[in-house]
Protein backbone atom coordinates (compact mmCIF):
# COMPACT_ATOMS: atom_id res chain seq x y z
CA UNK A 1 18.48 51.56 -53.64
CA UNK A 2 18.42 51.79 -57.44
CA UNK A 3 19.02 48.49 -59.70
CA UNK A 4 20.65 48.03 -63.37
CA UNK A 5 18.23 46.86 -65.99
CA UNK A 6 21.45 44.22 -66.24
CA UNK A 7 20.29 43.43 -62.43
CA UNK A 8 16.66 43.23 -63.37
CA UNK A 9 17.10 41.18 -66.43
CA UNK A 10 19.25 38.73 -64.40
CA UNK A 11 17.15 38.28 -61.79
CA UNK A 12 13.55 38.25 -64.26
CA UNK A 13 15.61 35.05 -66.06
CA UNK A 14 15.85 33.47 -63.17
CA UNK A 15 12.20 33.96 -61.78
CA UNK A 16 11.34 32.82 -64.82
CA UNK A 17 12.98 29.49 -64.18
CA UNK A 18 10.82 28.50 -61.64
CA UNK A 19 7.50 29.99 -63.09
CA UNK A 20 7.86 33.20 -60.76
CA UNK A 21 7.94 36.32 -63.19
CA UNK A 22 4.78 37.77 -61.64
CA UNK A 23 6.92 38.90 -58.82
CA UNK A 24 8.12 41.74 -60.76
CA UNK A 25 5.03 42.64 -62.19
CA UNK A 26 4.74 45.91 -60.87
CA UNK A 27 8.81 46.83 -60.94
CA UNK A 28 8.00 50.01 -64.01
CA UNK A 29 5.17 51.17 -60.89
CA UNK A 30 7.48 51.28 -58.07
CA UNK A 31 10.15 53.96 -56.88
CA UNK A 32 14.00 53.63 -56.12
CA UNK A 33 13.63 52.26 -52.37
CA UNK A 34 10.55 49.81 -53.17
CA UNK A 35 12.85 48.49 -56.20
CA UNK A 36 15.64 47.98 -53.71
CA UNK A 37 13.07 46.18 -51.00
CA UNK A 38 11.62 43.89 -53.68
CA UNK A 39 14.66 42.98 -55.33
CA UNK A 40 16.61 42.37 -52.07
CA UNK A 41 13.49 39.97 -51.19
CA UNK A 42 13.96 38.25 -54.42
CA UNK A 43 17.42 37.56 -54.87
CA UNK A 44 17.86 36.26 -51.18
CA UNK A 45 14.88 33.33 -52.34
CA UNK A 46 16.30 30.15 -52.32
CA UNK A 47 13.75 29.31 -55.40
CA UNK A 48 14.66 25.91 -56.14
CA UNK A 49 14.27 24.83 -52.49
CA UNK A 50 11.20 26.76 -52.49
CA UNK A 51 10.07 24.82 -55.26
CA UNK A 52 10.59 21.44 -53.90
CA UNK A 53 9.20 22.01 -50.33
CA UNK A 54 6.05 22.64 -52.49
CA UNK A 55 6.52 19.92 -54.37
CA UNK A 56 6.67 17.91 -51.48
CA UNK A 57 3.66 19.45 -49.53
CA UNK A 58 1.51 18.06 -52.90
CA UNK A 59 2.75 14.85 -51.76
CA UNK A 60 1.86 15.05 -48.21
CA UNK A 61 -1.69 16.30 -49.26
CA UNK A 62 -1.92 13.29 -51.56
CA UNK A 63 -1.50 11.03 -48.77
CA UNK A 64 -3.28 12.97 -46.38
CA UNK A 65 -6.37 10.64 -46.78
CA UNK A 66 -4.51 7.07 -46.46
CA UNK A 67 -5.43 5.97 -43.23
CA UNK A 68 -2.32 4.47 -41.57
CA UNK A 69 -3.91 2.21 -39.19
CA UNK A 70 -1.71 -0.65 -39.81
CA UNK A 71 1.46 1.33 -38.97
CA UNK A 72 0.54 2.37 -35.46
CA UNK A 73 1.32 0.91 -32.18
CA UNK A 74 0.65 2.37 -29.05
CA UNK A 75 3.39 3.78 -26.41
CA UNK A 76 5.44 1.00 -24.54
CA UNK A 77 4.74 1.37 -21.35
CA UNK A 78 8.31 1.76 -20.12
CA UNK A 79 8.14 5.44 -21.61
CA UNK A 80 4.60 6.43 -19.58
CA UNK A 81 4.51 7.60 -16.57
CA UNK A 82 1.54 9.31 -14.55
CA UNK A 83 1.42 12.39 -12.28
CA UNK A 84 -2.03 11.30 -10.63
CA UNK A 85 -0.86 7.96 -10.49
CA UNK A 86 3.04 8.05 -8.93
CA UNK A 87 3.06 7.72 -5.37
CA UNK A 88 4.59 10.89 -3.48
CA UNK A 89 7.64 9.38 -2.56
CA UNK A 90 8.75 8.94 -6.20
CA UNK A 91 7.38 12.19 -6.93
CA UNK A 92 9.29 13.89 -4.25
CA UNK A 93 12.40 11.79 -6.02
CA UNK A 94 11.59 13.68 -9.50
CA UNK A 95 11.00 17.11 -8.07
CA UNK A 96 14.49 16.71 -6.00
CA UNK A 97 16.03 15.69 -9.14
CA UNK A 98 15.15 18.34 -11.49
CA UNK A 99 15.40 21.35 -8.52
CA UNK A 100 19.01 20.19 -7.77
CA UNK A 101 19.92 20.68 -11.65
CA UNK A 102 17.90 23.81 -11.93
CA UNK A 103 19.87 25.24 -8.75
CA UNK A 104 22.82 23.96 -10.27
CA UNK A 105 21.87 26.27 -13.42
CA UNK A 106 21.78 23.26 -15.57
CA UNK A 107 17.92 24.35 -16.67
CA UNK A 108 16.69 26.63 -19.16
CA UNK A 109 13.45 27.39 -20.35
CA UNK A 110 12.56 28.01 -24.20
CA UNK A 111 9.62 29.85 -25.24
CA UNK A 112 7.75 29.09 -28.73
CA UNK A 113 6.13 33.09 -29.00
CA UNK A 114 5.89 33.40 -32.71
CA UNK A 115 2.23 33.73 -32.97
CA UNK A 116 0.23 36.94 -33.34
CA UNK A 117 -2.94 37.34 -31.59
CA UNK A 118 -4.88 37.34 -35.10
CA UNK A 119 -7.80 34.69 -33.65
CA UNK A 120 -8.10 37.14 -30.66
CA UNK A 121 -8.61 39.86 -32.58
CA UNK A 122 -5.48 41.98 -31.63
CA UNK A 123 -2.67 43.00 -33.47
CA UNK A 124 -0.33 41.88 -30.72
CA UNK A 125 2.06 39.06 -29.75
CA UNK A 126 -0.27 36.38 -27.78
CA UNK A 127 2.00 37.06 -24.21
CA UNK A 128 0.87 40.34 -24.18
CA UNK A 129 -2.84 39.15 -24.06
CA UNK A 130 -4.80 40.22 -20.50
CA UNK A 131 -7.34 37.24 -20.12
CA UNK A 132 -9.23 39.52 -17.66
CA UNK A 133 -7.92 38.45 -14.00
CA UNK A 134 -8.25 40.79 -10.80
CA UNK A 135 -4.31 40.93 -11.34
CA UNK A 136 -4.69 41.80 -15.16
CA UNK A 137 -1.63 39.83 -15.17
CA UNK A 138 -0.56 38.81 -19.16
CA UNK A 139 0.72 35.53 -20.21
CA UNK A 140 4.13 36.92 -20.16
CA UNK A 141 3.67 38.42 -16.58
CA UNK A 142 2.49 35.29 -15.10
CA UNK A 143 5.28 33.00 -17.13
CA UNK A 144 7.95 35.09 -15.43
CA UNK A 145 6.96 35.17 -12.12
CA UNK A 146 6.98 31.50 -12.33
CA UNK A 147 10.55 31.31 -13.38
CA UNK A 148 11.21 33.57 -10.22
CA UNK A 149 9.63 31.33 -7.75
CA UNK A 150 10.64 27.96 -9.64
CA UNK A 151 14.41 29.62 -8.92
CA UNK A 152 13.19 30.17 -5.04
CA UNK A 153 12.09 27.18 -4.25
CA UNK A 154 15.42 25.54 -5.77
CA UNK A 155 17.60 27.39 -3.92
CA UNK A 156 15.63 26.74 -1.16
CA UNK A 157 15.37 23.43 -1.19
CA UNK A 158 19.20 22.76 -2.18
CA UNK A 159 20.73 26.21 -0.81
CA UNK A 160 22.42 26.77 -4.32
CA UNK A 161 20.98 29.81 -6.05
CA UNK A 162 20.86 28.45 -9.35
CA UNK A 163 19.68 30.66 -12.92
CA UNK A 164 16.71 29.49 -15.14
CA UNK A 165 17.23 31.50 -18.32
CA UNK A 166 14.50 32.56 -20.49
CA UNK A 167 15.02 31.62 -24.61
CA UNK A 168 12.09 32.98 -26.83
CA UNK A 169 11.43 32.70 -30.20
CA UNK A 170 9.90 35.28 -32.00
CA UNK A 171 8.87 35.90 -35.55
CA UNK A 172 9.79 38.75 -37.60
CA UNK A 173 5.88 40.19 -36.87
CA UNK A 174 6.35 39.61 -33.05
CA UNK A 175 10.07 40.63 -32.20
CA UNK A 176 10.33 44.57 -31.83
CA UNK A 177 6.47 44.33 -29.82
CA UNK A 178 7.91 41.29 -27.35
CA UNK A 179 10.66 43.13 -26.49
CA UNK A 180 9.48 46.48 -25.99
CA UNK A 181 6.82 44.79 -23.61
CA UNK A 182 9.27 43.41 -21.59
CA UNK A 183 11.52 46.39 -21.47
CA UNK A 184 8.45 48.94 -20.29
CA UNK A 185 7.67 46.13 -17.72
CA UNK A 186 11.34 45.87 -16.36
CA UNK A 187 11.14 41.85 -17.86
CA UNK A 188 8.79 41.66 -15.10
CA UNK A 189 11.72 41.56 -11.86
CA UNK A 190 14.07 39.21 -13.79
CA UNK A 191 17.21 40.36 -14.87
CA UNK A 192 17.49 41.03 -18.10
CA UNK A 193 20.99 39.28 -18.88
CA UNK A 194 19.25 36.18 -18.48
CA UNK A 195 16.12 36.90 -21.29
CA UNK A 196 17.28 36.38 -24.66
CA UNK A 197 15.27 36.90 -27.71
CA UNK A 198 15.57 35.27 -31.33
CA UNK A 199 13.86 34.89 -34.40
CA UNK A 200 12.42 32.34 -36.11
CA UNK A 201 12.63 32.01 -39.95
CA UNK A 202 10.43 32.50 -42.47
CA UNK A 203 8.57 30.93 -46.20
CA UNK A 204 6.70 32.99 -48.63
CA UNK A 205 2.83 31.97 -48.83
CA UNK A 206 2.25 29.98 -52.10
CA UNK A 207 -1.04 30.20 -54.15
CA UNK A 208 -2.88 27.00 -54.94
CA UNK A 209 -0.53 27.06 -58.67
CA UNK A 210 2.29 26.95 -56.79
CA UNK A 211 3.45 30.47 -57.10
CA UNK A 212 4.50 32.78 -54.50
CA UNK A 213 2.12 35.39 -53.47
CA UNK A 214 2.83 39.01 -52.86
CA UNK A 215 1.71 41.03 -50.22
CA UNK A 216 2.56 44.49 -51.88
CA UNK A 217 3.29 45.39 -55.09
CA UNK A 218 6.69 45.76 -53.64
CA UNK A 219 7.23 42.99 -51.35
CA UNK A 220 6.15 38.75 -50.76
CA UNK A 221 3.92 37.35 -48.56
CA UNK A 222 5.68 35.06 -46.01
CA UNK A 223 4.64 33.73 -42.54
CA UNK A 224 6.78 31.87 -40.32
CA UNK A 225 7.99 28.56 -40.89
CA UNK A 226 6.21 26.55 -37.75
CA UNK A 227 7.20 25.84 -34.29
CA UNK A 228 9.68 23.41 -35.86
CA UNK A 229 11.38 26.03 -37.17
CA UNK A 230 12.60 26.30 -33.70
CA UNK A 231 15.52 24.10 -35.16
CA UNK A 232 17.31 25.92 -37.85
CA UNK A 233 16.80 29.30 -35.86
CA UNK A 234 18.81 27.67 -32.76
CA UNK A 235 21.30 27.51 -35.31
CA UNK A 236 21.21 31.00 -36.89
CA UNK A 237 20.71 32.57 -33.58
CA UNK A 238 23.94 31.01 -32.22
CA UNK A 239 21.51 29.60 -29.25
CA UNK A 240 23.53 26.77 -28.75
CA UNK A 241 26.84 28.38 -27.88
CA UNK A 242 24.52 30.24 -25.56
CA UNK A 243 23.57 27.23 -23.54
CA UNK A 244 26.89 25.84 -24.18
CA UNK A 245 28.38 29.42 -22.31
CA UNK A 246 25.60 28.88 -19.73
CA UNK A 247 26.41 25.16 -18.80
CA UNK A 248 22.88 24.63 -19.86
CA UNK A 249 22.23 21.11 -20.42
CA UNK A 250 18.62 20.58 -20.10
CA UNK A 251 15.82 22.05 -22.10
CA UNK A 252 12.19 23.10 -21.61
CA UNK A 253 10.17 23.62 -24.26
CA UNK A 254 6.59 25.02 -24.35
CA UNK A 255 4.38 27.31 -25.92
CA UNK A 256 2.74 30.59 -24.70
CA UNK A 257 -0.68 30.32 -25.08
CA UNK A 258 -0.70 28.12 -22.01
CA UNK A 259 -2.02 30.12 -19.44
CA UNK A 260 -1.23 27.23 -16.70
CA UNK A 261 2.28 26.09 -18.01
CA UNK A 262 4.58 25.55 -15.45
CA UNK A 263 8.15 26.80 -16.41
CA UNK A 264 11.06 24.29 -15.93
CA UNK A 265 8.79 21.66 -14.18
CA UNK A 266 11.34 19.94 -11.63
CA UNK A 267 9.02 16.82 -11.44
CA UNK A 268 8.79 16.28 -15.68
CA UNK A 269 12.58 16.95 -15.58
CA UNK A 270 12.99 14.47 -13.05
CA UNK A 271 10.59 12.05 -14.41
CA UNK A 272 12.34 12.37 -18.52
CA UNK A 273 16.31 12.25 -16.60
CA UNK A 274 15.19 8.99 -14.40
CA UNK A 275 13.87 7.15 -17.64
CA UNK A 276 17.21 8.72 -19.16
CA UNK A 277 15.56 10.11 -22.06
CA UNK A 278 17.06 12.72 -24.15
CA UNK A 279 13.30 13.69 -25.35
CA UNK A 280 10.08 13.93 -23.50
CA UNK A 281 6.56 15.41 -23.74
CA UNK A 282 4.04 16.18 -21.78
CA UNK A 283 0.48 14.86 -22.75
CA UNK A 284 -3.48 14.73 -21.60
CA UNK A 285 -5.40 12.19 -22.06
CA UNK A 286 -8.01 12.40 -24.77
CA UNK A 287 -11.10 13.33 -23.86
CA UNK A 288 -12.92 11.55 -26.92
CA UNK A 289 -12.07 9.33 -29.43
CA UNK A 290 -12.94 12.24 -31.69
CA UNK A 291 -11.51 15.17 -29.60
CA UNK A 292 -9.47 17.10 -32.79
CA UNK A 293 -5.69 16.65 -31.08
CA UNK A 294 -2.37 14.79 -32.08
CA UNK A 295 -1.37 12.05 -30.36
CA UNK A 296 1.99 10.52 -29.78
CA UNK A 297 2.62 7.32 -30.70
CA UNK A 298 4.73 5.03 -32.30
CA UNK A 299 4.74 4.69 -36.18
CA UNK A 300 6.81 2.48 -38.21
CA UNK A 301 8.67 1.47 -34.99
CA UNK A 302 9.25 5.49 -34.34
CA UNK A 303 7.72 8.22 -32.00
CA UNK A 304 5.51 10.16 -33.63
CA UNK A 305 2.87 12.54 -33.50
CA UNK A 306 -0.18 11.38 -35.37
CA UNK A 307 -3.07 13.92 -36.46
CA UNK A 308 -6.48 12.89 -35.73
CA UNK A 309 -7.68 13.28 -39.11
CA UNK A 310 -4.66 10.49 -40.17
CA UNK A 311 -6.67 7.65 -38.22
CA UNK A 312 -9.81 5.62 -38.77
CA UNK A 313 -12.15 6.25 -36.27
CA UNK A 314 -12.37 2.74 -35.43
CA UNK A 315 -8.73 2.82 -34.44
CA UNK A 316 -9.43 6.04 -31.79
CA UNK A 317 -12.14 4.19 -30.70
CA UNK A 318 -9.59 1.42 -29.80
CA UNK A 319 -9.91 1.33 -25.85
CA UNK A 320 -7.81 -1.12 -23.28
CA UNK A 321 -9.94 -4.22 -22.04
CA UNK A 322 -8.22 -3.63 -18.83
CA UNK A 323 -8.84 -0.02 -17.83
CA UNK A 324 -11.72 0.93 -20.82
CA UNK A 325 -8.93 3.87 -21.87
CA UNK A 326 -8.88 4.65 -25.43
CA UNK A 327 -5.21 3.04 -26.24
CA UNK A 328 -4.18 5.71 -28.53
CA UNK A 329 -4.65 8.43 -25.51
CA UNK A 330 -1.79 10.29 -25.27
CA UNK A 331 -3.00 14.04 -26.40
CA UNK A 332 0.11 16.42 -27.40
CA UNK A 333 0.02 20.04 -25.79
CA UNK A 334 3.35 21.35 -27.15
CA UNK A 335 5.28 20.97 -24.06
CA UNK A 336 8.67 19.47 -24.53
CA UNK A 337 12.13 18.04 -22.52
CA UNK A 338 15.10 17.55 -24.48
CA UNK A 339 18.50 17.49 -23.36
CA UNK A 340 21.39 19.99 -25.31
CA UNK A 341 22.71 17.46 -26.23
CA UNK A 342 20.21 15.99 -28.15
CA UNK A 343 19.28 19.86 -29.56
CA UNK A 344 23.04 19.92 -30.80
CA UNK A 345 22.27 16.39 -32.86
CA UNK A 346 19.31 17.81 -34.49
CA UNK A 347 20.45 21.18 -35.26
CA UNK A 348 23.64 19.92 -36.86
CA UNK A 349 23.12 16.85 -38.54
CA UNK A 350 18.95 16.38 -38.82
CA UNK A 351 17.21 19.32 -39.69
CA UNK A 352 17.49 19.53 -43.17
CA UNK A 353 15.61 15.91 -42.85
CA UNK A 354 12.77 17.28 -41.62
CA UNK A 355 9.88 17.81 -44.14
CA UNK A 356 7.37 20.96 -44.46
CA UNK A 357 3.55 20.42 -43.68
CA UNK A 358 0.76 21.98 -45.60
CA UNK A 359 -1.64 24.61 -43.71
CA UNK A 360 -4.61 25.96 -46.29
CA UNK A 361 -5.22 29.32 -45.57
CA UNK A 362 -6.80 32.36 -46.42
CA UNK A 363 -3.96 34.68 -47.36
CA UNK A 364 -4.50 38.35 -48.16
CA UNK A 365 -2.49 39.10 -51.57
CA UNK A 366 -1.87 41.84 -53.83
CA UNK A 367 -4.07 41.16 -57.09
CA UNK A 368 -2.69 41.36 -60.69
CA UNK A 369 -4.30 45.40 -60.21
CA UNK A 370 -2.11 46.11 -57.42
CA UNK A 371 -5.06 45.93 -54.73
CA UNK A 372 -4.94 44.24 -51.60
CA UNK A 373 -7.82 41.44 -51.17
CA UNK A 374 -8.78 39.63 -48.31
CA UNK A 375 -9.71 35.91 -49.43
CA UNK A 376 -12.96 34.69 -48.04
CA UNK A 377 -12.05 31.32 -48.89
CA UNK A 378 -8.75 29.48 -49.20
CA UNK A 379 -6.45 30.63 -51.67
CA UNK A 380 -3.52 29.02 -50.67
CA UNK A 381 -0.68 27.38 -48.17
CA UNK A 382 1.59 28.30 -45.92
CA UNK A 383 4.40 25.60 -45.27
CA UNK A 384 5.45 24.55 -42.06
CA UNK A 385 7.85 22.97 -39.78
CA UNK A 386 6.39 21.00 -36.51
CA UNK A 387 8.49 21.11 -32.62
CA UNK A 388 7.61 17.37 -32.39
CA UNK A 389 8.75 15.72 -36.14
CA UNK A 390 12.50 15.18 -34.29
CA UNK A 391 10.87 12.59 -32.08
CA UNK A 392 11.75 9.81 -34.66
CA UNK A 393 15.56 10.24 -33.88
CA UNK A 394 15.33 9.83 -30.40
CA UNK A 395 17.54 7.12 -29.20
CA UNK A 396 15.36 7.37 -25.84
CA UNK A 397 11.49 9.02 -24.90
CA UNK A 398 9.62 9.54 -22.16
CA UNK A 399 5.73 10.69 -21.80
CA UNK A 400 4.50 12.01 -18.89
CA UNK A 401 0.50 12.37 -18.12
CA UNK A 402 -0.39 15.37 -16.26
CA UNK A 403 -4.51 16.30 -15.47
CA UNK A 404 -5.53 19.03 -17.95
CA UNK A 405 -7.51 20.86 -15.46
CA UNK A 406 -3.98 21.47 -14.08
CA UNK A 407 -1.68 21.92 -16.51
CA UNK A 408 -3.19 22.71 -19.92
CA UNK A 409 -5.57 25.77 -20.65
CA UNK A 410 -4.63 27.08 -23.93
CA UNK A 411 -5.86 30.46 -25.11
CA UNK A 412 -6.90 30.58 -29.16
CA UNK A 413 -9.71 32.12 -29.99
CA UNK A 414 -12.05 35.15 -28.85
CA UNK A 415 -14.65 35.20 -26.58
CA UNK A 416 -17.99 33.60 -28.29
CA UNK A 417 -16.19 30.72 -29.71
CA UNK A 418 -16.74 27.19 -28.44
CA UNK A 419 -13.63 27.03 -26.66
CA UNK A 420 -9.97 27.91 -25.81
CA UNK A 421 -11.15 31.47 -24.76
CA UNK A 422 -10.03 34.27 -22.09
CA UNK A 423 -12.74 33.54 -20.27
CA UNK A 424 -12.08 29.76 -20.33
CA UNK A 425 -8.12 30.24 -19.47
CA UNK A 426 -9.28 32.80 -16.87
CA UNK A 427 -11.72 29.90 -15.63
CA UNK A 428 -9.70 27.28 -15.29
CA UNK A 429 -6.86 29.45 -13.73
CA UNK A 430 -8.41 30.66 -10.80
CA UNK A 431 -10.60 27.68 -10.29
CA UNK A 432 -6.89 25.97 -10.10
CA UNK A 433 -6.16 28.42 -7.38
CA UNK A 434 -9.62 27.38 -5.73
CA UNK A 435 -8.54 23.89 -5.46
CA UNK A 436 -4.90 25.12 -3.71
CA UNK A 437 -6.60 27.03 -1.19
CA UNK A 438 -9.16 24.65 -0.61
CA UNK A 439 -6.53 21.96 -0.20
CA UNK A 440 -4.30 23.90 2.23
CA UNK A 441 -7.82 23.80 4.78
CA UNK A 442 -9.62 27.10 3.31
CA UNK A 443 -12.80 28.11 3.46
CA UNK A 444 -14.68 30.41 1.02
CA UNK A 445 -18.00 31.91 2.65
CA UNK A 446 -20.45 34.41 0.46
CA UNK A 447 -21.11 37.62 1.67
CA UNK A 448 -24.40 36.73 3.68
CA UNK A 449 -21.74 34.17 5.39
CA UNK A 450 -22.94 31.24 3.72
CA UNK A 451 -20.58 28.68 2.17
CA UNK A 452 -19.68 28.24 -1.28
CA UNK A 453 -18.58 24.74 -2.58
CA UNK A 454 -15.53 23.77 -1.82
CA UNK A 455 -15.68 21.77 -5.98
CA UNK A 456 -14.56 24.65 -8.40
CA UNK A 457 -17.50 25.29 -11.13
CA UNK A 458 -16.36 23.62 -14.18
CA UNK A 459 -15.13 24.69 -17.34
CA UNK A 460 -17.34 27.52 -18.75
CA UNK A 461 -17.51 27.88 -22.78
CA UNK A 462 -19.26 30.84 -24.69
CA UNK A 463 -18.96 33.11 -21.28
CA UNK A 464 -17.39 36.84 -21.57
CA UNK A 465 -17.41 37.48 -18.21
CA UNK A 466 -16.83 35.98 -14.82
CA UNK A 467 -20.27 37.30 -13.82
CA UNK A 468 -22.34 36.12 -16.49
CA UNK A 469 -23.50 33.46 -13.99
CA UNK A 470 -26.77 34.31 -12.07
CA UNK A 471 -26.09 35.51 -8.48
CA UNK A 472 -27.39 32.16 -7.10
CA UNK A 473 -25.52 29.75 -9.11
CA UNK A 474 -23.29 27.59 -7.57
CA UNK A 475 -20.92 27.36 -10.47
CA UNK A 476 -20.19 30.59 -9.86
CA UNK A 477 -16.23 31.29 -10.71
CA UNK A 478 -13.99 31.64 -7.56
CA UNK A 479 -12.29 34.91 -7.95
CA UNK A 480 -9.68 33.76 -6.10
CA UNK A 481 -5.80 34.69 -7.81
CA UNK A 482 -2.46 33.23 -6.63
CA UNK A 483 0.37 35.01 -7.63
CA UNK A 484 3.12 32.67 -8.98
CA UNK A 485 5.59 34.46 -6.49
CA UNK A 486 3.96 32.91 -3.55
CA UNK A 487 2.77 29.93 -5.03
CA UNK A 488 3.73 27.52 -8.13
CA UNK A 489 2.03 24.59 -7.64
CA UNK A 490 0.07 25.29 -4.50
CA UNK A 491 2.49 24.58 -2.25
CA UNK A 492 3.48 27.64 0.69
CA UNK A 493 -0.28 27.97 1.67
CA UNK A 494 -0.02 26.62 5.30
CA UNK A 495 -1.06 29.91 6.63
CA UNK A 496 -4.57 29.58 4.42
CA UNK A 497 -5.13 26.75 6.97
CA UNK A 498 -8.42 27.52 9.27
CA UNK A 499 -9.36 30.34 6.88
CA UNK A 500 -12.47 31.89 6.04
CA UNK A 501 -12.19 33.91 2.39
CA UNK A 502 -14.32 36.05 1.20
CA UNK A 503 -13.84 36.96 -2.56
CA UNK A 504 -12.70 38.36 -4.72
CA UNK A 505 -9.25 38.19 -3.54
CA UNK A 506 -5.97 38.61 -4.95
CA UNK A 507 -2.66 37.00 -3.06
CA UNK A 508 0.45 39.00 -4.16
CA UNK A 509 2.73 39.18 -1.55
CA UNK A 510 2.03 36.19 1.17
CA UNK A 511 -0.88 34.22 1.97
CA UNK A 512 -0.89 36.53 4.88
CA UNK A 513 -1.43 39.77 3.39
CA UNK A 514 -4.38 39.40 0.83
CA UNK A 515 -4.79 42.31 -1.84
CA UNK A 516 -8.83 42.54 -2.23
């Protein structure tokens, strides 16, 4: 696509406007087709929106050292509730609950799956990562076969055979890869109908100046706009007449890097519908008053989710002269209940309330020469939307407390870092599984025939293998794998009962026919 000088001096003007001539820089360099990529790019900007979300990320960096002490209060407890501390009888009452709706096909699951692998080191969506089990199951893999047995266990429990279907939100660098994956894996036994894929939106990468970067001479740097981008891309995506279509009129909302998540969780949907909340979250409590995670509170009056780095450290250190908890406790893991309802309010009539955050990066750029660099120090920010900012209009919340041994192994970074590894998500998956089969009355025996432990090792950091334990060590890993099809939260394991395993051992089909 060619342009008219009357084009280019139009659109120059108004770059100029908002201090964003560079951008063109290079147009006497380029040919016909990178002409008509650039200046498609730069006419669709919305500059002077542009301009004021950076505007007000310098305001939210300016008061990102006032301490806001004073404003916080912690969580009422008619909001909390506890999974290791309900009885089973009112647990059994929240898992009937939320597998009744999900049979009814009331449920959906929505999948945040915009991030690239980058802090892996692959060039891949994170759901296609392969932590290393004996399954080499991927994130994606193990996510679905939980929706299939989640859907089991509802129908068999109510004898409705209800639908869970399977949103996911992509970014423009994830999309094509995500669903190619799931097409060569035949979306993993589920049928395909009932996986739909969107996008989420995007905002150029701003230098330090306030000027948009480019990434080629021909085209802007942009990332995606946060996991609260989620909002506006509901919208765009026409994912609300979806659900609408569907009858869908409860939400789960999680992110993929979870490696134990556990899709539409009858007992939180239970738990957020019996305190008749139209917004919930899932949380673990803090391991430290310095451990580097949000946590949800209340703020002004409002729910909120409060960095670590916004509050003294004599607040965190805050603890209950009751129980010795810290009282600001509740640690966010980006896993979410809202109702449609709710979704429909926010999409409609709130998101253009919520506010960008500020993430300093190093960004890669194309140099006044044309040449690519890769910063080794931050040049700029990328501007961002966060899942949890619509908590202030909820009219009612819930929090639920789940262990994190259980429920919350996220996968970041690559092997050698300090934590959030494959081999740490690998870890504290199958010594999960260890637990299950130790609690349905197994027994794991070494190969001279001598018992092993029946306490799973604990968490391992720094490790790259499951073997880089000595042979005699009794925190040896388990290789022990459940497949979610027979199992999603260890229950369907009478037959382990009496057993004596031997490992490594892979259950696939039925507790009764082992894979080794």
């Amino acid at each position: 696509m060619g342009t008219s000088e009357f084009d280019l001096n139009s659109l120059t003007q108004r770059l100029a406007e908002y201090n964003q001539e560079h951008l063109v820089r290079f147009w006497n360099d380029l040919d016909d087709t990178e002409r008509g990529q650039l200046y498609n790019e730069l006419t669709n900007l919305d500059l002077g929106y542009i301009t004021q979300c950076f505007k007000n990320c310098q305001e939210e960096l300016t008061k990102a050292s006032t301490v806001i002490d004073d404003q916080l209060e912690p969580l009422p407890d008619s909001v909390l509730g506890s999974l290791v501390r309900t009885d089973v009888e009112t647990l059994r009452k929240y898992e009937d609950i939320g597998l009744n709706l999900i049979s009814r096909g009331q449920v959906a699951v929505l999948l945040l799956a915009g991030g690239q692998g980058t802090r892996l080191g692959v060039d891949y969506p994170k759901g296609m990562y392969d932590v290393g089990l004996p399954s080499r199951k991927t994130l994606y893999h193990l996510q679905a076969q939980r929706i299939a047995r989640i859907q089991e266990l509802a129908a068999k429990r109510t004898g409705r055979s209800g639908v869970v279907p399977w949103y996911i939100m992509t970014s423009e660098q994830t999309r094509e890869k995500t669903e190619q994956f799931f097409a060569q894996h035949k979306h993993f036994g589920l049928d395909a109908s009932n996986i739909k894929f969107f996008e989420q939106s995007t905002m150029p990468c701003i230098d330090l100046n306030g000027r948009i970067m480019l990434e080629t001479r021909s085209s802007i740097a942009k990332a995606p706009d946060g996991n609260g981008g989620l909002y506006s891309s509901l919208k765009r995506g026409k994912i609300l007449e979806d659900l609408e279509q569907r009858g869908i009129q409860y939400l789960h909302v999680y992110c993929v890097d979870n490696i134990l998540v556990k899709m539409a969780d009858p007992v939180f949907i239970g738990f957020c519908i019996n305190k008749g909340a139209c917004c919930g979250a899932k949380v673990v409590e803090k391991t430290s008053p310095t451990e580097p995670v949000g946590v949800i509170c209340r703020l002004n009056g409002k729910y909120h989710v409060v960095e670590y780095s916004e509050i003294s450290l004599k607040t965190a250190e805050k603890r209950d002269p009751t129980t010795g908890k810290l009282i600001f406790n509740a640690g966010g893991i980006a896993n979410h209940f809202f109702t449609v309802d709710f979704m429909k309010l926010i999409v409609r009539e709130k998101e253009s309330l919520l506010k960008h955050h500020v993430a300093k990066k190093k960004i890669p750029y194309c140099d006044e020469n044309g040449r690519l660099l890769k910063p080794t120090e931050i040049n700029g920010i990328k501007m961002e939307k966060f899942i949890f900012d619509i908590f202030e209009f909820a009219s009612s919340f819930a929090v639920w407390e789940v262990p994190r041994e259980e429920e919350f192994a996220p996968l970041k970074n690559a092997d050698g870092s300090a934590k959030d590894t494959p081999t740490t998500s690998r870890h504290d998956l199958l010594n999960l599984h260890h637990r299950w089969a130790v609690n349905a009355g197994a027994q794991f025996v070494r190969d001279d025939g001598s018992i092993i432990s029946d306490i799973p090792s604990c968490r391992i950091e720094n490790n790259n293998s499951l073997d880089s334990h000595k042979d005699d060590s009794e925190d040896k890993p388990i290789i022990f794998e459940i497949s979610p099809l027979v199992s999603y939260n260890g229950e369907g394991l009478e037959h382990l009962k009496g057993r004596v395993l031997r490992t490594p051992q892979v259950f696939e089909e039925s507790p009764e026919e082992a894979n080794v």
